[in-house]
Protein backbone atom coordinates (compact mmCIF):
# COMPACT_ATOMS: atom_id res chain seq x y z
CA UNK A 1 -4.78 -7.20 21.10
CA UNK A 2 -3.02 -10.34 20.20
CA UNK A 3 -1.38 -10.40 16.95
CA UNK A 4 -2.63 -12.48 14.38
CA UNK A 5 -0.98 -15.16 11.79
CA UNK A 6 -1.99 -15.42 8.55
CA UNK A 7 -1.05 -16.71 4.79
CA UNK A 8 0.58 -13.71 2.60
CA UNK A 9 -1.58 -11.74 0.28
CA UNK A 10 -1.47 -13.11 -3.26
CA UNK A 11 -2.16 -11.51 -6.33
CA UNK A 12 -3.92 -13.06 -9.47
CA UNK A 13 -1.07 -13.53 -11.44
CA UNK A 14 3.20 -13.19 -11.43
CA UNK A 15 4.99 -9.92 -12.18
CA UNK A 16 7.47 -9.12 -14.46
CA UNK A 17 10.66 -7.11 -12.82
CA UNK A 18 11.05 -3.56 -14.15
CA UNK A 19 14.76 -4.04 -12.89
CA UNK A 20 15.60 -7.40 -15.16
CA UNK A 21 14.78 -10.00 -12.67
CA UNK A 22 13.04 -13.09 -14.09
CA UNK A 23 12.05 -15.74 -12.27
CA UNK A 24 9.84 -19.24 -12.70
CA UNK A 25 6.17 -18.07 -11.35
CA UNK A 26 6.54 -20.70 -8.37
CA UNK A 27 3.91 -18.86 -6.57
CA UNK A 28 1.48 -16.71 -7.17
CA UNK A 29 2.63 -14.00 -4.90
CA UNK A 30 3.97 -10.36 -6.69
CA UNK A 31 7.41 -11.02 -6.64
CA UNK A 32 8.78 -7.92 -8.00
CA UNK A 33 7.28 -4.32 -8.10
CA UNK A 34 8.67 -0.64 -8.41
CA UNK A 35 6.08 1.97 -7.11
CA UNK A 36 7.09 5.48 -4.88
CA UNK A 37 5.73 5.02 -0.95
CA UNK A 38 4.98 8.17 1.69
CA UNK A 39 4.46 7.57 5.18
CA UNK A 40 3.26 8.83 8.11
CA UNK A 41 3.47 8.61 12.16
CA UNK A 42 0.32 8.43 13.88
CA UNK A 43 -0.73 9.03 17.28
CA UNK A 44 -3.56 6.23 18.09
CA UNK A 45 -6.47 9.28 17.94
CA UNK A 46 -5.30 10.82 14.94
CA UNK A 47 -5.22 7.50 13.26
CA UNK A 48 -8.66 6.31 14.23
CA UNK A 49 -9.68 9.38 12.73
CA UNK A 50 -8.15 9.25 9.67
CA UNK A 51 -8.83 5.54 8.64
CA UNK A 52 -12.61 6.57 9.52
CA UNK A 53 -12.10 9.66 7.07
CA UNK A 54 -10.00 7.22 4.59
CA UNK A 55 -13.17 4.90 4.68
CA UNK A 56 -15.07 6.61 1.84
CA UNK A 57 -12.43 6.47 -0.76
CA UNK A 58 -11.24 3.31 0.37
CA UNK A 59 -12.01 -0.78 1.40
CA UNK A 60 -9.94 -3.32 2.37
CA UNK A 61 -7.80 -5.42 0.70
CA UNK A 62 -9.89 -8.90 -0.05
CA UNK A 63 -7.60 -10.89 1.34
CA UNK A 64 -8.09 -10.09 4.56
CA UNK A 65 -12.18 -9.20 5.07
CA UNK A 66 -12.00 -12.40 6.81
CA UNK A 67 -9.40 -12.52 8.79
CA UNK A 68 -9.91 -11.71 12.75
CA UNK A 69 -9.41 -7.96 12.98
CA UNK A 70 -9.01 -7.44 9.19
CA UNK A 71 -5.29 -7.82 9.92
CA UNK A 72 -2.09 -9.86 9.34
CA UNK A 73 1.13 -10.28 11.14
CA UNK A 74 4.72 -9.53 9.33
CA UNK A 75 8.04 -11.15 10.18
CA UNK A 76 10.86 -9.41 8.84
CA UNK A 77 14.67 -10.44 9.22
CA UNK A 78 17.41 -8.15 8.13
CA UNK A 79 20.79 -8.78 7.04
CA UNK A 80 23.71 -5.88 7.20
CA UNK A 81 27.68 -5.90 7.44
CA UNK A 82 29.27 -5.60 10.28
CA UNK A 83 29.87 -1.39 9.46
CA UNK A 84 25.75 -1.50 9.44
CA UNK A 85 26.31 0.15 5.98
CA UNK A 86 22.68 -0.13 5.30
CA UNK A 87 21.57 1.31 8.38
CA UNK A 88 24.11 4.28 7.89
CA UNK A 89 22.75 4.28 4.28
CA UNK A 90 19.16 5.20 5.61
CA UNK A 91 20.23 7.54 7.88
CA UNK A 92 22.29 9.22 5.85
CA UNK A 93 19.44 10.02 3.14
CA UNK A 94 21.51 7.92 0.18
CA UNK A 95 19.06 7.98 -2.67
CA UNK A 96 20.23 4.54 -3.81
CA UNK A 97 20.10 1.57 -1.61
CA UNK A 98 19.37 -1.71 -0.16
CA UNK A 99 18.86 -4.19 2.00
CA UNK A 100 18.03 -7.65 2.01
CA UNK A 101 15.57 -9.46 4.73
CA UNK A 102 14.09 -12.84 4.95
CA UNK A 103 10.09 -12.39 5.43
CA UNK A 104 7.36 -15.10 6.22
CA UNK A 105 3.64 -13.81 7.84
CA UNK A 106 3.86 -16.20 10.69
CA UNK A 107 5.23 -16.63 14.67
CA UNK A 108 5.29 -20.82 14.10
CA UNK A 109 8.76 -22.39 12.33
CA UNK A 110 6.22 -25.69 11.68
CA UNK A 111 4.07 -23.44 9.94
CA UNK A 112 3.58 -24.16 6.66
CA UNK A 113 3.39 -19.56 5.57
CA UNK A 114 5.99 -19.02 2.65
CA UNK A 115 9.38 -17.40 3.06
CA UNK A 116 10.75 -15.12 1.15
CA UNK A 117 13.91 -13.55 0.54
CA UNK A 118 13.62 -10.10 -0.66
CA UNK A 119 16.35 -7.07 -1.18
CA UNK A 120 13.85 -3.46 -1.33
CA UNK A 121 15.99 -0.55 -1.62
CA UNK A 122 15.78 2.98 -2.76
CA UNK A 123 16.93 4.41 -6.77
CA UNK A 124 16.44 8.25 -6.10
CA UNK A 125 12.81 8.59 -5.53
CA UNK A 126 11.36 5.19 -6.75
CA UNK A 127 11.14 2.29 -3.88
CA UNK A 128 11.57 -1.47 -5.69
CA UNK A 129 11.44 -4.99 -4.03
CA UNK A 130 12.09 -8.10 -5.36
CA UNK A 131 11.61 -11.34 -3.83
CA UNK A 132 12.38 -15.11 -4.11
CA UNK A 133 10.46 -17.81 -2.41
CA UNK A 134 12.96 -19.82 0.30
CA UNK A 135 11.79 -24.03 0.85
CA UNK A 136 12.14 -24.00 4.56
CA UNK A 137 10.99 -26.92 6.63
CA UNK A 138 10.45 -26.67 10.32
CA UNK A 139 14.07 -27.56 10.61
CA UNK A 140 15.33 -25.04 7.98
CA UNK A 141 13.85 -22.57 9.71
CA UNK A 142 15.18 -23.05 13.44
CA UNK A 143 18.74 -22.10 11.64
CA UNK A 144 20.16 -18.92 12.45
CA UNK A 145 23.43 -16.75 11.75
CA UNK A 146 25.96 -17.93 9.08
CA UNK A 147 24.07 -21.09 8.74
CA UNK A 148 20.82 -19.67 7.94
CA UNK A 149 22.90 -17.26 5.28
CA UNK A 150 24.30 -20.32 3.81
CA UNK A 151 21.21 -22.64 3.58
CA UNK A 152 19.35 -19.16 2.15
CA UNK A 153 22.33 -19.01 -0.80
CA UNK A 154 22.07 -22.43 -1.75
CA UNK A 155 18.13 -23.15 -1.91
CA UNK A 156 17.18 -19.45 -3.75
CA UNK A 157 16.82 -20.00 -7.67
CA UNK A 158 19.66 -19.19 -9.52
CA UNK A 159 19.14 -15.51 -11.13
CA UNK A 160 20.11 -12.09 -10.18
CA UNK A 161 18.86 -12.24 -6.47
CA UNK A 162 21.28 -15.09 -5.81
CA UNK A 163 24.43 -13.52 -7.32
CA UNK A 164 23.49 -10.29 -5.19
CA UNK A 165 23.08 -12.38 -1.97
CA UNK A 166 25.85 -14.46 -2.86
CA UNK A 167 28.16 -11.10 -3.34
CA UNK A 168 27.10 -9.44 -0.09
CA UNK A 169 27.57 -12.48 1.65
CA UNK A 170 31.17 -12.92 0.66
CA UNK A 171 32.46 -9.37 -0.18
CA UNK A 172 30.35 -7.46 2.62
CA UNK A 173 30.24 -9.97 4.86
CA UNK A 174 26.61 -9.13 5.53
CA UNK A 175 24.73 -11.88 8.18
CA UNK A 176 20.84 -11.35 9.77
CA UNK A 177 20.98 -8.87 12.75
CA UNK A 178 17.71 -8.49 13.95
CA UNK A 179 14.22 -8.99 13.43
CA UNK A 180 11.49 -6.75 13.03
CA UNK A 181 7.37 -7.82 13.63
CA UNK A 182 4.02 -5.59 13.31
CA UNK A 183 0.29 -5.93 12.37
CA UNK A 184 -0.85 -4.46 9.08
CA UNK A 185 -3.99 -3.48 7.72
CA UNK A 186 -4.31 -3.01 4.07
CA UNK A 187 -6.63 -0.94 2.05
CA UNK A 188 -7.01 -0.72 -1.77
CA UNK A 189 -8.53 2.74 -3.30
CA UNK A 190 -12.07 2.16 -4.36
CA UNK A 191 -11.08 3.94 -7.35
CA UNK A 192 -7.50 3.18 -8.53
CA UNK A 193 -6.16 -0.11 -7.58
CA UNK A 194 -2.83 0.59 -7.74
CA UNK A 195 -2.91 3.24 -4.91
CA UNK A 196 -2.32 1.41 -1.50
CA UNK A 197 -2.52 1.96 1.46
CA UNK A 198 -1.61 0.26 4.87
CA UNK A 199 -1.45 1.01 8.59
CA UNK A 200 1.54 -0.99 10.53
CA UNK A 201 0.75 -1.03 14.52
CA UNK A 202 2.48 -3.07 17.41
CA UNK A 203 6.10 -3.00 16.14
CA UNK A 204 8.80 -4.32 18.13
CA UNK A 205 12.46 -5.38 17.57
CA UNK A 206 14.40 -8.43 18.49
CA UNK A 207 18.21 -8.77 18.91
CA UNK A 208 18.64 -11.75 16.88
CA UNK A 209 20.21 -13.62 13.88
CA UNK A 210 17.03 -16.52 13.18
CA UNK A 211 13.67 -15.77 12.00
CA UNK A 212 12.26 -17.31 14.87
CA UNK A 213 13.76 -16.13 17.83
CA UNK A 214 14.70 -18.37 21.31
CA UNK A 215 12.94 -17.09 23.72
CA UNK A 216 15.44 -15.27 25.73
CA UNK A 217 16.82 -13.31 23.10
CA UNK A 218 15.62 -9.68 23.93
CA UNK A 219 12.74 -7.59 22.03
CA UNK A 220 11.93 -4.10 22.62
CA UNK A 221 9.03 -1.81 21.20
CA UNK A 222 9.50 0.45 18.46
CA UNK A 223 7.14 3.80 18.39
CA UNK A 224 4.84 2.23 20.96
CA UNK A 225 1.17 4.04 20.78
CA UNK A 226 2.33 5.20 17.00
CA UNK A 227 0.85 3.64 13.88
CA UNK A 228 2.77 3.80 10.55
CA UNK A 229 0.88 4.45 7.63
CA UNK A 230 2.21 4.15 4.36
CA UNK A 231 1.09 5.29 0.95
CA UNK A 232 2.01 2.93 -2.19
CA UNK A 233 1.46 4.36 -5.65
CA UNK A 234 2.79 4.14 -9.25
CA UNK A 235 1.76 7.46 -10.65
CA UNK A 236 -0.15 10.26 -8.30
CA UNK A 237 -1.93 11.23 -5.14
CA UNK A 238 -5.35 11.12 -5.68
CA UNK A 239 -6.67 14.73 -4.97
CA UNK A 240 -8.63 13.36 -2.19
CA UNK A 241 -5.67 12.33 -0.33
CA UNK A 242 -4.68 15.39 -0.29
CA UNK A 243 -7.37 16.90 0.99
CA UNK A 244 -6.78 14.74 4.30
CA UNK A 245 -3.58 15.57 4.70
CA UNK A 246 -4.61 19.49 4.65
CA UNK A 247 -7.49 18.23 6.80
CA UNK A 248 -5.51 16.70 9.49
CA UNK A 249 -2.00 18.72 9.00
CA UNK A 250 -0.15 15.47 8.49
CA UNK A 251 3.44 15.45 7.47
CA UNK A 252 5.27 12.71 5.61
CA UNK A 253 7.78 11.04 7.91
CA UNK A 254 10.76 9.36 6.67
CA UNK A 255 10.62 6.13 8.84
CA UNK A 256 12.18 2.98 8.64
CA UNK A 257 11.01 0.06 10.98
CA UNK A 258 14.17 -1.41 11.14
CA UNK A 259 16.80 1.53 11.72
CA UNK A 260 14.50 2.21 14.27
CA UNK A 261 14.33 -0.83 15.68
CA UNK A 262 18.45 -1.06 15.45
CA UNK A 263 18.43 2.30 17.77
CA UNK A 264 15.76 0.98 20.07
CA UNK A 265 18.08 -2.48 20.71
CA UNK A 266 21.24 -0.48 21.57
CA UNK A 267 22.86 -2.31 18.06
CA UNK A 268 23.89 1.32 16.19
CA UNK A 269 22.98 4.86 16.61
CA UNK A 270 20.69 7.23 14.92
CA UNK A 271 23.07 10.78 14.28
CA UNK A 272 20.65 11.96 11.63
């Protein structure tokens, strides 16, 4: 199944930051959110099973009911040092962290999709994400290493999310790494739309510092025939969520695409 471009999901108006971060609504995609996420590894038969169960308590997201597949590719780039202190982070189950990755929802660089610049970590059990959008023509975007870092620094409004980038540029020394894709499928509950949920399939990893890689720079599958799904919520699990879970003996997974997509490339090891 080819994987399939698309624009971003917006939402009808701007968010404010629970963390402090203001920014200029340039867009009208959520730019900042705090909520708690669960997920789960899922063999291809237990999935179909459970999105057919999930069916009746949930619909898709509007934006993409029209969209080939009801689906939508994500780009990822992540930046680290060169200790992989966030990667070590993960696996070492700190309860506060972060990372910072340069998205977009497209394979073209003359594609007109948004970038974003985002840093989603971790405060104890509370997941946050706050994002910036990056001007990047088709030129912009062929840049890679160092030069992408500094073009990223000096086109990001000035705020909080530029003094953090700008300080883990300079004191950690942090630069992209690699780059992470997948298709997701998002669902809304049909009775509380701030409960999420999304199912992540044909992941793979590519040793690289540029958001859109040359074409001999190597990629490698990450849990190939395994789907992530991931629970987003503010408050509770519905009760009928949990029924499934009982249902189908599922067990939360912690699971991060791109530590395992660092193992899978040979770029730092998993001792967890």
């Amino acid at each position: 199944m080819p994987i399939i471009q698309a624009q971003p999901p917006l939402s009808p108006s701007p968010q404010v930051s629970p963390f402090g971060f203001h920014f200029r609504p340039v867009t009208a995609t959520k730019l900042h959110f705090s909520r708690f996420e669960f997920k789960y590894l899922l063999p291809r038969d237990l999935r179909n099973q459970v999105e057919a169960e999930l069916s009746h308590f949930v619909e898709l997201d509007p934006f993409v009911k029209a969209q080939e597949g009801q689906k939508y590719l994500v780009r990822s780039l992540y930046w680290d040092d060169p200790d992989l202190t966030a990667f070590q982070d993960k696996n070492d189950g700190m309860m506060h962290r972060s990372k910072f990755r340069l998205r977009t929802y497209t394979f073209g660089a003359s594609d007109p999709t948004p970038r974003f610049l985002e840093i989603k970590g971790r405060y104890n059990n509370l997941v946050f994400k706050h994002r910036t959008p990056v001007d990047m023509g088709p030129e912009q975007a062929e840049l890679g290493g160092d030069e992408l870092t500094r073009y990223i620094s000096e086109h990001i409004e000035e705020g909080p999310m530029q003094s953090q980038f700008l300080f883990q540029t300079y004191r950690r020394q942090i630069r992209p790494y690699a780059l992470i894709d997948y298709v997701r499928r998002p669902y809304i509950s049909k009775f509380d739309p701030e409960f999420r949920l999304t199912f992540d399939e044909q992941l793979q990893a590519t040793d690289t510092d540029r958001l859109f890689p040359k074409a001999s720079e190597r990629t490698r599958r990450v849990a190939a025939g395994f789907t992530v799904m991931e629970l987003k919520f503010r408050r509770h699990v519905p009760s009928w969520f949990h029924r499934i879970i009982q249902s189908y003996e599922l067990r939360r997974r912690s699971f991060s695409k791109i530590c395992e997509g660092t193992v899978v490339l040979g770029l730092g090891d998993d001792d967890s």
